[in-house]
Protein backbone atom coordinates (compact mmCIF):
# COMPACT_ATOMS: atom_id res chain seq x y z
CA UNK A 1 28.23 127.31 124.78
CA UNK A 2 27.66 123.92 123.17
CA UNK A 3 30.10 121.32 124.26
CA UNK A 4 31.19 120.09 120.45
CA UNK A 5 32.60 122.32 117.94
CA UNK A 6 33.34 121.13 114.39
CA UNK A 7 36.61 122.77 113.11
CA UNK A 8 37.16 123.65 109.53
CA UNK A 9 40.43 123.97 107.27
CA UNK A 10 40.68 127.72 107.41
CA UNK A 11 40.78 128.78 111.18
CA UNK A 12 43.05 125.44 110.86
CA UNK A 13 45.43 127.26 109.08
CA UNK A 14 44.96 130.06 110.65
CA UNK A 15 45.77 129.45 113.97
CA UNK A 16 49.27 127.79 112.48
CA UNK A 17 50.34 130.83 109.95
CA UNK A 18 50.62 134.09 112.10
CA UNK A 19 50.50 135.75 108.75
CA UNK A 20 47.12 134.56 108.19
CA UNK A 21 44.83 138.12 108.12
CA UNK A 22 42.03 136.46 110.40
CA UNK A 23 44.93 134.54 112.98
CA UNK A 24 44.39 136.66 115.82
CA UNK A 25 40.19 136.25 115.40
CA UNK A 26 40.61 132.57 115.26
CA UNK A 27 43.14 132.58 118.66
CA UNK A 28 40.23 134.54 120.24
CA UNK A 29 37.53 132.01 119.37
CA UNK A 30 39.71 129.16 120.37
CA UNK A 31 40.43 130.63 123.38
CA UNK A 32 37.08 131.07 124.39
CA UNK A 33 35.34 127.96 123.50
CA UNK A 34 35.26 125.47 126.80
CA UNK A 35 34.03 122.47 124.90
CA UNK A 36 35.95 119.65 122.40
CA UNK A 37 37.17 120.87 119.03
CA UNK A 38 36.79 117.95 116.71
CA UNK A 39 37.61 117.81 112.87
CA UNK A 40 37.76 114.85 110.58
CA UNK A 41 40.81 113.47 108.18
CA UNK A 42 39.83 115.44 105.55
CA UNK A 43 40.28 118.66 107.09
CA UNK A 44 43.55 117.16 108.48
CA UNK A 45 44.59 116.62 104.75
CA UNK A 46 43.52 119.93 103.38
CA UNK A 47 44.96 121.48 106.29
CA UNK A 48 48.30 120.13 105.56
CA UNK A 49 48.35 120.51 102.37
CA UNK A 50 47.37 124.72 102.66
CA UNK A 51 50.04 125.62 104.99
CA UNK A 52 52.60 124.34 103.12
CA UNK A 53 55.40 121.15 102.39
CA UNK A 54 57.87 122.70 105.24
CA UNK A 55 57.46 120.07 107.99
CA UNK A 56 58.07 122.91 110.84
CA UNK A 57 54.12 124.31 109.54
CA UNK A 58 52.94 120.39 109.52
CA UNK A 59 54.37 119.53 112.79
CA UNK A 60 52.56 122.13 114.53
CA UNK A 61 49.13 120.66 112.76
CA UNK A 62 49.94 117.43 113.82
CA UNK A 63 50.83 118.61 117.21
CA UNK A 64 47.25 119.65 117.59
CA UNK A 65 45.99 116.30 117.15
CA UNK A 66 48.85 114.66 118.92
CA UNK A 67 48.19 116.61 122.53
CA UNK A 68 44.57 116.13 122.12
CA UNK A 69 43.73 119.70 121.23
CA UNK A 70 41.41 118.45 118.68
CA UNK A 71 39.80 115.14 118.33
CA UNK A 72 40.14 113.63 114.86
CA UNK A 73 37.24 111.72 113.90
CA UNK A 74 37.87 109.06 110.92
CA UNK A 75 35.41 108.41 108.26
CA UNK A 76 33.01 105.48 108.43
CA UNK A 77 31.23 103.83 105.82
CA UNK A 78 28.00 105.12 106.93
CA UNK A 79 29.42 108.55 107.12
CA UNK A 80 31.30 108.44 103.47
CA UNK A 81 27.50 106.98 101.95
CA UNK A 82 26.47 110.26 103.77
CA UNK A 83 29.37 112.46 102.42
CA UNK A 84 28.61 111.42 98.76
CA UNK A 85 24.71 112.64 99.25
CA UNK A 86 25.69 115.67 100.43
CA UNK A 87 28.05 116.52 97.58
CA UNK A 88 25.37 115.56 95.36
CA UNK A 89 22.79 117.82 97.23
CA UNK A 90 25.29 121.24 97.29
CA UNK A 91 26.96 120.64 93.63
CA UNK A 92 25.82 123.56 92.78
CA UNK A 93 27.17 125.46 96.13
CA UNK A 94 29.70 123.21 95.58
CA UNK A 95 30.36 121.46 98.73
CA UNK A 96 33.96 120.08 98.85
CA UNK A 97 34.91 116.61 100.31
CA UNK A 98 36.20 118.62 103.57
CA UNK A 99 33.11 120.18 104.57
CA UNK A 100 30.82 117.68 103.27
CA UNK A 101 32.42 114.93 105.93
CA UNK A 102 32.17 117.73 108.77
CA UNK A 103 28.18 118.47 107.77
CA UNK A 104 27.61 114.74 108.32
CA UNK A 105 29.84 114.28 111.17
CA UNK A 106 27.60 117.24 112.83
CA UNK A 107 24.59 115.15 111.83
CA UNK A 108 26.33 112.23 113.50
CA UNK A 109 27.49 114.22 116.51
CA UNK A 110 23.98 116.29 116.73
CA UNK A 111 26.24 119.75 116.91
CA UNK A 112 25.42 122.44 114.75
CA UNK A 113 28.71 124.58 116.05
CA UNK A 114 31.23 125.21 113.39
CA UNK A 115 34.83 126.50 113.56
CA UNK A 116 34.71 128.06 109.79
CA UNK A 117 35.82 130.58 107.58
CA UNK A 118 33.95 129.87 104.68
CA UNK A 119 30.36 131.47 105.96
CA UNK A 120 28.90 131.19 102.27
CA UNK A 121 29.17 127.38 102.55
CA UNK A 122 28.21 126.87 106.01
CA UNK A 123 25.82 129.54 105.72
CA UNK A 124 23.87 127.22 103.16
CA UNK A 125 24.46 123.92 104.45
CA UNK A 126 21.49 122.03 106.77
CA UNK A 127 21.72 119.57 109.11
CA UNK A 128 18.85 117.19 108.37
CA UNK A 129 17.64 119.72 105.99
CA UNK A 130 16.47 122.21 108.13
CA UNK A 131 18.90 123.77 110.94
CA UNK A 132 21.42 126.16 110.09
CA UNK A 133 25.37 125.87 111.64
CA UNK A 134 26.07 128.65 114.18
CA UNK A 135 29.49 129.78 112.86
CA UNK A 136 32.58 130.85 115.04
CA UNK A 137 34.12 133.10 114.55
């Protein structure tokens, strides 16, 4: 396997909320990926803000960061210039904020693995126009 994988919001929540239908997939595909898991602020934010304002669901987010589970990647100024493009290019998908900062911090990374559940997006989205993401799970 590839040695960076870009994780979206919804495995994100998933792995926190057992009650999540796709919880025990997303375990599974954590569990066998050997490489870094890296996500960006955004995600973070979104992330936070899906499972819910009880701090016992947050903490356990934040814990993932915190014990270096997953690298969190901050946005640039480069990478936001980026960001805006690419929500200007997928409007019409649309692209949100959250995936368009982890399709350019793939292009920044040169990874095209993706922790996602949203396969329509990710499914559409190029890196440099031209290479599809490879989508776990």
């Amino acid at each position: 396997m590839a040695d960076k994988l870009l994780l979206d919001t919804g495995p994100f929540v998933a792995l926190v909320d057992r009650s999540e239908r796709l919880h025990d997939d997303c375990v599974a595909a954590l569990e066998r990926w050997t490489g870094s898991i890296i996500t960006t602020e955004a995600v973070l934010t979104e992330t936070l803000y899906l499972v819910g304002p009880e701090w016992k669901a947050q903490k356990v987010c934040l814990e993932f960061i915190l014990r270096g589970a997953f690298q969190l990647i901050p946005s640039s100024q480069a990478s936001l210039r980026r960001v805006a493009a690419l929500m200007d290019r997928y409007r019409n998908v649309p692209m949100d904020f959250a995936d368009a900062t982890l399709v350019a911090l793939a292009e920044e990374l040169e990874t095209d693995w993706v922790f996602t559940l949203d396969r329509r997006g990710f499914s559409t989205y190029r890196l440099g126009r031209r290479k599809a993401f490879q989508l776990i799970p």
